[in-house]
C-alpha atoms as a PDB file:
ATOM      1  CA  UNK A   1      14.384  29.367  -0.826  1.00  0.00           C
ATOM      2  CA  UNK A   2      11.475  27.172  -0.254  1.00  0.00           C
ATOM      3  CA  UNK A   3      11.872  24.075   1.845  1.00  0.00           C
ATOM      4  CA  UNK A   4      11.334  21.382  -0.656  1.00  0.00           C
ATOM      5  CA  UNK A   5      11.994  18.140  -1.149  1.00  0.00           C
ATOM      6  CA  UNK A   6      12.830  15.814  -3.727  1.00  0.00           C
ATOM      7  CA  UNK A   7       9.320  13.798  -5.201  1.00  0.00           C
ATOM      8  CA  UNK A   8      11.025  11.068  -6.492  1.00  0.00           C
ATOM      9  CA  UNK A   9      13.618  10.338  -2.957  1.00  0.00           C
ATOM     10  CA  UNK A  10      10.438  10.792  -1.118  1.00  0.00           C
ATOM     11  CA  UNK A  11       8.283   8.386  -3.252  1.00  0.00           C
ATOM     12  CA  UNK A  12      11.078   5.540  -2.887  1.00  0.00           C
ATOM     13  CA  UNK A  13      11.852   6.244   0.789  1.00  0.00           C
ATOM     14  CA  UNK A  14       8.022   5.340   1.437  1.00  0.00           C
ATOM     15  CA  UNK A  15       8.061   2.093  -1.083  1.00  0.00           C
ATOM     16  CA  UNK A  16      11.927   0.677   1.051  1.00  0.00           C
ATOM     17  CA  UNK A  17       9.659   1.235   3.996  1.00  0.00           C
ATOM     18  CA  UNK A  18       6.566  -0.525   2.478  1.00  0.00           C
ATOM     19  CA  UNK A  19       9.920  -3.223   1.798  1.00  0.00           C
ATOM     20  CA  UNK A  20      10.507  -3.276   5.438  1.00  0.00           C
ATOM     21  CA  UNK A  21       6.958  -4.734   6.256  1.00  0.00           C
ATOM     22  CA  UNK A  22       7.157  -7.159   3.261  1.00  0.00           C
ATOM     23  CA  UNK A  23      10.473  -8.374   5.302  1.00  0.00           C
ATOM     24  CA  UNK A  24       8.368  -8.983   8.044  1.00  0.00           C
ATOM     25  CA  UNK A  25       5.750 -11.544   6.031  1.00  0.00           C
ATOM     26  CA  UNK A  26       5.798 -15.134   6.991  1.00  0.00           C
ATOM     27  CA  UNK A  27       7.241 -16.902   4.144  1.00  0.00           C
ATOM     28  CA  UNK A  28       5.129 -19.285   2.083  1.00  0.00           C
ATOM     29  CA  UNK A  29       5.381 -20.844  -1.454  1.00  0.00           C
ATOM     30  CA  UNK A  30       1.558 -20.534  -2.267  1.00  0.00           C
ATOM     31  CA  UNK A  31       1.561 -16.369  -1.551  1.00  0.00           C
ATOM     32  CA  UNK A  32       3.936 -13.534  -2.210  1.00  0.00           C
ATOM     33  CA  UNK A  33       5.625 -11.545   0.903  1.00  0.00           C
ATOM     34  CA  UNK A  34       3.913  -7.639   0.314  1.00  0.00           C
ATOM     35  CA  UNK A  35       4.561  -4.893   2.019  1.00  0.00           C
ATOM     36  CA  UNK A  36       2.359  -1.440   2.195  1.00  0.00           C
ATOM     37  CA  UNK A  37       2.497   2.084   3.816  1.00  0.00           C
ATOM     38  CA  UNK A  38      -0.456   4.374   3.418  1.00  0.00           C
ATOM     39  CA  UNK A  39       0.390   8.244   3.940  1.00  0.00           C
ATOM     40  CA  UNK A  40      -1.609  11.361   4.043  1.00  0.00           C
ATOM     41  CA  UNK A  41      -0.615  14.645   3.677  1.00  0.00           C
ATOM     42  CA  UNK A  42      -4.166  16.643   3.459  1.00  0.00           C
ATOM     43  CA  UNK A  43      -5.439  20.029   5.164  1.00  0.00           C
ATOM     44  CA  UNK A  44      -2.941  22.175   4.626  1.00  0.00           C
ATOM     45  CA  UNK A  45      -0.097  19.949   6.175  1.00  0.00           C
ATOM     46  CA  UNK A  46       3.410  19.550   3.141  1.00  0.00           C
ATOM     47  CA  UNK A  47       4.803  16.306   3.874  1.00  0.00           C
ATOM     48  CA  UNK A  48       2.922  13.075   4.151  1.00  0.00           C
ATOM     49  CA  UNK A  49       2.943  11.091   7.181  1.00  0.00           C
ATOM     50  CA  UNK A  50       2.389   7.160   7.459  1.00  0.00           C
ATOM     51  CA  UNK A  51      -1.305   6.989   8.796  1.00  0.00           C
ATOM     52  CA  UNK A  52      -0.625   2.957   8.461  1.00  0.00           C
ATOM     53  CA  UNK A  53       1.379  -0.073   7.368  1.00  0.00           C
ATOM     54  CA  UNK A  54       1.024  -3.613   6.593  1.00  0.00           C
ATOM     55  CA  UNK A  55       1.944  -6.551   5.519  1.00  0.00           C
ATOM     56  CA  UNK A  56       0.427 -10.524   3.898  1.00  0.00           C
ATOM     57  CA  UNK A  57      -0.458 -11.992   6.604  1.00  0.00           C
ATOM     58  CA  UNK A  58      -0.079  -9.880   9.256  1.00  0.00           C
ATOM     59  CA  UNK A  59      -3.879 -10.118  10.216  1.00  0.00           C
ATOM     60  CA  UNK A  60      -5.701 -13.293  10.703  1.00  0.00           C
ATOM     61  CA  UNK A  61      -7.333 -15.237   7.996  1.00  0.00           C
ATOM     62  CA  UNK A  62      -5.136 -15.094   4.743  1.00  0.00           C
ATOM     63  CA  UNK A  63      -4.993 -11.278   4.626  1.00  0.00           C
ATOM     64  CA  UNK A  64      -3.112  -9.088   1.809  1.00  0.00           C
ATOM     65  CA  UNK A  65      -0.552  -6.081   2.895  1.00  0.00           C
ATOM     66  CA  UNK A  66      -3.002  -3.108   1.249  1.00  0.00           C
ATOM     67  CA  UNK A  67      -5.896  -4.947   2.782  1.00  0.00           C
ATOM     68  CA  UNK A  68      -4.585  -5.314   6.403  1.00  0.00           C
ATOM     69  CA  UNK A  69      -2.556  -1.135   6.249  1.00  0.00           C
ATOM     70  CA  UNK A  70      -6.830  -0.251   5.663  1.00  0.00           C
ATOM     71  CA  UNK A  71      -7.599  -2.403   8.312  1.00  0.00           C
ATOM     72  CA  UNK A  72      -5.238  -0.296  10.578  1.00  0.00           C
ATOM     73  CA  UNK A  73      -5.711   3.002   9.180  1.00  0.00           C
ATOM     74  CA  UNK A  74      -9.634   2.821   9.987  1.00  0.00           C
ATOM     75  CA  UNK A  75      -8.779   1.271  13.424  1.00  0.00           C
ATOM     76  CA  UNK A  76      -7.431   5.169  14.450  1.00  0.00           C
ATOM     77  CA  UNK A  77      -9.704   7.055  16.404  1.00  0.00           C
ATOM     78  CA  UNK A  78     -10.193  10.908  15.597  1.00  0.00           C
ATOM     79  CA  UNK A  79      -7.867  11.796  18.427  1.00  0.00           C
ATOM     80  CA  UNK A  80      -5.398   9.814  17.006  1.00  0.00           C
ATOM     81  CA  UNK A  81      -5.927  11.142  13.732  1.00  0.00           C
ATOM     82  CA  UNK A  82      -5.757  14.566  14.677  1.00  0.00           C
ATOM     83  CA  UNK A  83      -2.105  13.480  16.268  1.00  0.00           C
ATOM     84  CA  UNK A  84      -1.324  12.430  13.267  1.00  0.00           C
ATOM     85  CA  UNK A  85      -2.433  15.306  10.865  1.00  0.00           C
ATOM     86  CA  UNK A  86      -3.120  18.648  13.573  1.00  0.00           C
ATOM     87  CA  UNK A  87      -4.489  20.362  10.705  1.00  0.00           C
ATOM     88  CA  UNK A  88      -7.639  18.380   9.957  1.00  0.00           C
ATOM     89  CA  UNK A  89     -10.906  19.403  11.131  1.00  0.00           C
ATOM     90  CA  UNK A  90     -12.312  18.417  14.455  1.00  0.00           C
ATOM     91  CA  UNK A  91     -14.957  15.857  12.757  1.00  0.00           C
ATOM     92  CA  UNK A  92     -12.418  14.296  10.677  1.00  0.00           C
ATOM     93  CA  UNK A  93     -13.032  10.644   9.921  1.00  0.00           C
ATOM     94  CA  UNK A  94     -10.425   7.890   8.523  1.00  0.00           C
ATOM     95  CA  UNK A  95     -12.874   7.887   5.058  1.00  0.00           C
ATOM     96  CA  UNK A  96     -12.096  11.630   4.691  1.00  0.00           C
ATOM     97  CA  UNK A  97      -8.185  11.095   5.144  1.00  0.00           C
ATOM     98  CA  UNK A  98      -7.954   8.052   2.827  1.00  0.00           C
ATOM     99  CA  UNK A  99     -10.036  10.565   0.039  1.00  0.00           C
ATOM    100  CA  UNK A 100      -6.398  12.310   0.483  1.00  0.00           C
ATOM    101  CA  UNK A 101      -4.467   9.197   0.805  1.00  0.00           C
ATOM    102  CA  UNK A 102      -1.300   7.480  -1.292  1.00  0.00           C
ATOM    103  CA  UNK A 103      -0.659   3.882  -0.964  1.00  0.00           C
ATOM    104  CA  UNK A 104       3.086   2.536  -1.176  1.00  0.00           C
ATOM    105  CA  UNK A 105       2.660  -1.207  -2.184  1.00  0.00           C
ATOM    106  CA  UNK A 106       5.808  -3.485  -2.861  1.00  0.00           C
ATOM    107  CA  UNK A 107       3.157  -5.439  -6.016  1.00  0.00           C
ATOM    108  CA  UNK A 108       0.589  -4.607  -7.391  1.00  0.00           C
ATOM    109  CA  UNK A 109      -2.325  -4.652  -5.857  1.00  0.00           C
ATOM    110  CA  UNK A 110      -4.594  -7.939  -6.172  1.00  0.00           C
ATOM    111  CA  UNK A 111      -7.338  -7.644  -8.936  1.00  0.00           C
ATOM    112  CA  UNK A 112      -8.411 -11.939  -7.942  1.00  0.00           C
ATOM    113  CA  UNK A 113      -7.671 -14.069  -4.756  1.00  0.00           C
ATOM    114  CA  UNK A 114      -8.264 -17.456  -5.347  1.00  0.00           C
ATOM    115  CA  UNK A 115      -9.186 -17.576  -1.329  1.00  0.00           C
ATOM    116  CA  UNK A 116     -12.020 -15.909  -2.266  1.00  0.00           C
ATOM    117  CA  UNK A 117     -11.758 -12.619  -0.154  1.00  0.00           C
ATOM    118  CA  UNK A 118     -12.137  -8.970  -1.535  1.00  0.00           C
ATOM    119  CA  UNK A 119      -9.203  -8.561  -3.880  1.00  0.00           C
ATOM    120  CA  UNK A 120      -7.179  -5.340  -2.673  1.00  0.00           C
ATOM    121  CA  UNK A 121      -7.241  -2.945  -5.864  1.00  0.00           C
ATOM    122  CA  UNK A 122     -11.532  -2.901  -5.150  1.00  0.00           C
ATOM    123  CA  UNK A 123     -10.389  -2.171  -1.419  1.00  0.00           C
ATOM    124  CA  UNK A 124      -8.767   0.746  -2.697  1.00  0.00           C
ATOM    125  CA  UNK A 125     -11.111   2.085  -4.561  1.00  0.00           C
ATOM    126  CA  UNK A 126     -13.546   1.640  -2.430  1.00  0.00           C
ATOM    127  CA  UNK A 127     -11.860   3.397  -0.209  1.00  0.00           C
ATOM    128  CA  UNK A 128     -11.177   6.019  -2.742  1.00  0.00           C
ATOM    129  CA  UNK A 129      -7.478   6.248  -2.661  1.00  0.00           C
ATOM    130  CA  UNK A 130      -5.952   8.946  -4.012  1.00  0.00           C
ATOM    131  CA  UNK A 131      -2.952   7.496  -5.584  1.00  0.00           C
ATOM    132  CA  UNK A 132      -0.920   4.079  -5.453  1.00  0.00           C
ATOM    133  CA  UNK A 133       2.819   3.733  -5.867  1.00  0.00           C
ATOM    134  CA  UNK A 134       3.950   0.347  -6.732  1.00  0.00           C
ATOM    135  CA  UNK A 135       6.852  -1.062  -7.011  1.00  0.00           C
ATOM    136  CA  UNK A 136       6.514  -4.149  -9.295  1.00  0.00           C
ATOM    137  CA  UNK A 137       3.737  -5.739 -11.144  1.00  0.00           C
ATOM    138  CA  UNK A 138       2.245  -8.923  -9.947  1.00  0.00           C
ATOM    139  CA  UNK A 139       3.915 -12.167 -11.583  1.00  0.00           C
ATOM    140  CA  UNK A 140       1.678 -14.828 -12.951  1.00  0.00           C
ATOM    141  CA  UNK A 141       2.794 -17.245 -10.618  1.00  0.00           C
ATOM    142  CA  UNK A 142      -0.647 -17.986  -9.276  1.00  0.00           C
ATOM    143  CA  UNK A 143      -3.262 -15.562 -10.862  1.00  0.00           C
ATOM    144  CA  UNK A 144      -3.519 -13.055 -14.259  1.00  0.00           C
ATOM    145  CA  UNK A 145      -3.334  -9.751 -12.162  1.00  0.00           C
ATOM    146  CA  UNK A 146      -4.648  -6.116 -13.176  1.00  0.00           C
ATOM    147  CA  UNK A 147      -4.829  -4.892 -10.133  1.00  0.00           C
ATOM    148  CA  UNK A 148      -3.033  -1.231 -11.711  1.00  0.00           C
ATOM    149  CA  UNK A 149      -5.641  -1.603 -14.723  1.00  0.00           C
ATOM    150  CA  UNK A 150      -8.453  -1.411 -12.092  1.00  0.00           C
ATOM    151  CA  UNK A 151      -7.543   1.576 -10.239  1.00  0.00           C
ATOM    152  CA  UNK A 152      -6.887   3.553 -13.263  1.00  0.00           C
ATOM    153  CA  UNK A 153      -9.606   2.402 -14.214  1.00  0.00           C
ATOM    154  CA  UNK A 154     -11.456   3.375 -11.025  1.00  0.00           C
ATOM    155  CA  UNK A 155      -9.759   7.086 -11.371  1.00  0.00           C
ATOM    156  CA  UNK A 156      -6.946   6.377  -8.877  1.00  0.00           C
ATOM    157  CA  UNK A 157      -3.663   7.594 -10.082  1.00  0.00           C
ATOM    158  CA  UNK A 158      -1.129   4.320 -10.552  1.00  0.00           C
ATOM    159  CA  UNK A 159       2.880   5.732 -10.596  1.00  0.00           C
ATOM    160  CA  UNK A 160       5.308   2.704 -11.364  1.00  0.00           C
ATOM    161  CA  UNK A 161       8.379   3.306  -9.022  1.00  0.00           C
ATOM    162  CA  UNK A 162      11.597   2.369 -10.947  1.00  0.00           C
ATOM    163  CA  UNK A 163      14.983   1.301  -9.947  1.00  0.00           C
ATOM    164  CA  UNK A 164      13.530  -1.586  -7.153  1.00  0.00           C
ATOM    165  CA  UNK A 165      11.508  -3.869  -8.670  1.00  0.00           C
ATOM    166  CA  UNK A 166      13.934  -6.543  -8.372  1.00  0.00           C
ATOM    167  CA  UNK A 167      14.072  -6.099  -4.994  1.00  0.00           C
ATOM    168  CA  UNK A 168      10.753  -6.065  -4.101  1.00  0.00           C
ATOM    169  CA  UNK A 169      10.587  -9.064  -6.281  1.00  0.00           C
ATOM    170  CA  UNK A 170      13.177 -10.958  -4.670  1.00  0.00           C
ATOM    171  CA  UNK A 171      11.451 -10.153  -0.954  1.00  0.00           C
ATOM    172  CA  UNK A 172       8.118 -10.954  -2.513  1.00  0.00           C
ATOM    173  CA  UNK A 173       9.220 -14.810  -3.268  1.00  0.00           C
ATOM    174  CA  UNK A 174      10.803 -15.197  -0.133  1.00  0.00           C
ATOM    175  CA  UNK A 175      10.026 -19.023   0.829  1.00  0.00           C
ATOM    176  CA  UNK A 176       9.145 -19.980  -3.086  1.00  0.00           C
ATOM    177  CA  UNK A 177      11.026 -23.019  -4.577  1.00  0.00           C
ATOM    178  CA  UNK A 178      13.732 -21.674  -7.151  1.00  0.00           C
ATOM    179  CA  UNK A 179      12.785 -23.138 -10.590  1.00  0.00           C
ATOM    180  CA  UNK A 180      16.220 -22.321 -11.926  1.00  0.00           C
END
């Protein structure tokens, strides 16, 4: 019997982690609270391993979750990618791991920021993700979002994780004013 493991458990364990940062956002009613893990599993290694997380605000100056987990990720050194994945190659860079990369995002990535900055779905694809998990779209509270339109656009794999977008809802608005 081959050692296995359930997609789907795997897929939501990473997006109640990616919940986990969101938990840690400052609230605010003008921004949602996002969470984000970004795994690898490339050369040769099964199971993926968090190379980084992040959440809204985390970083200075108004940053997203995806935006700020990039920020981290290609922070690592090689050594410390190698730690992370002892398969990859001695050269390995943090470009060539995100080529193999999945992002777990509690919303959808940004397609506009009314800051101004990079939105986070061109982030991603510039960074040539390999697929993004998300667990709810983006409400139109402050922007029309199609953040999952431009990555599939872009030829990055979008997967809709069902069963929490309530939740991640619900974390996302923490600190909004209840209209009802």
């Amino acid at each position: 019997m081959s050692s296995t493991f359930d997609d789907d458990d795997v897929h939501l364990h990473f997006l109640r982690l990616a919940l986990d940062e969101a938990r840690m956002c400052e609230p605010t009613p003008t921004a949602f609270c996002v969470g984000c893990i970004l795994t690898a599993s490339p050369f040769g290694s099964s199971a993926p391993v968090i190379i980084a997380r992040g959440y809204s605000r985390e970083l200075p100056g108004n940053t997203h979750a995806e935006a700020n987990a990039l920020t981290k990720a290609r922070r690592l050194s090689t050594d410390e990618i190698r730690e992370l994945l002892p398969h990859a190659p001695a050269d390995v860079t943090t470009e060539d791991v995100l080529k193999h990369a999945d992002v777990y995002t509690t919303m959808e990535p940004c397609s506009v920021r009314t800051s101004g900055l990079a939105p986070c779905a061109d982030a991603l694809i510039a960074a040539k993700i390999r697929r993004c998990f998300i667990g709810v779209g983006e409400p139109d509270d402050f922007v029309q979002c199609e953040g999952a339109r431009k990555l599939t656009d872009a030829g990055i794999e979008v997967i809709w994780v069902k069963g929490i977008e309530q939740e991640c809802l619900m974390v996302a608005r923490r600190g909004h004013h209840s209209d009802s």
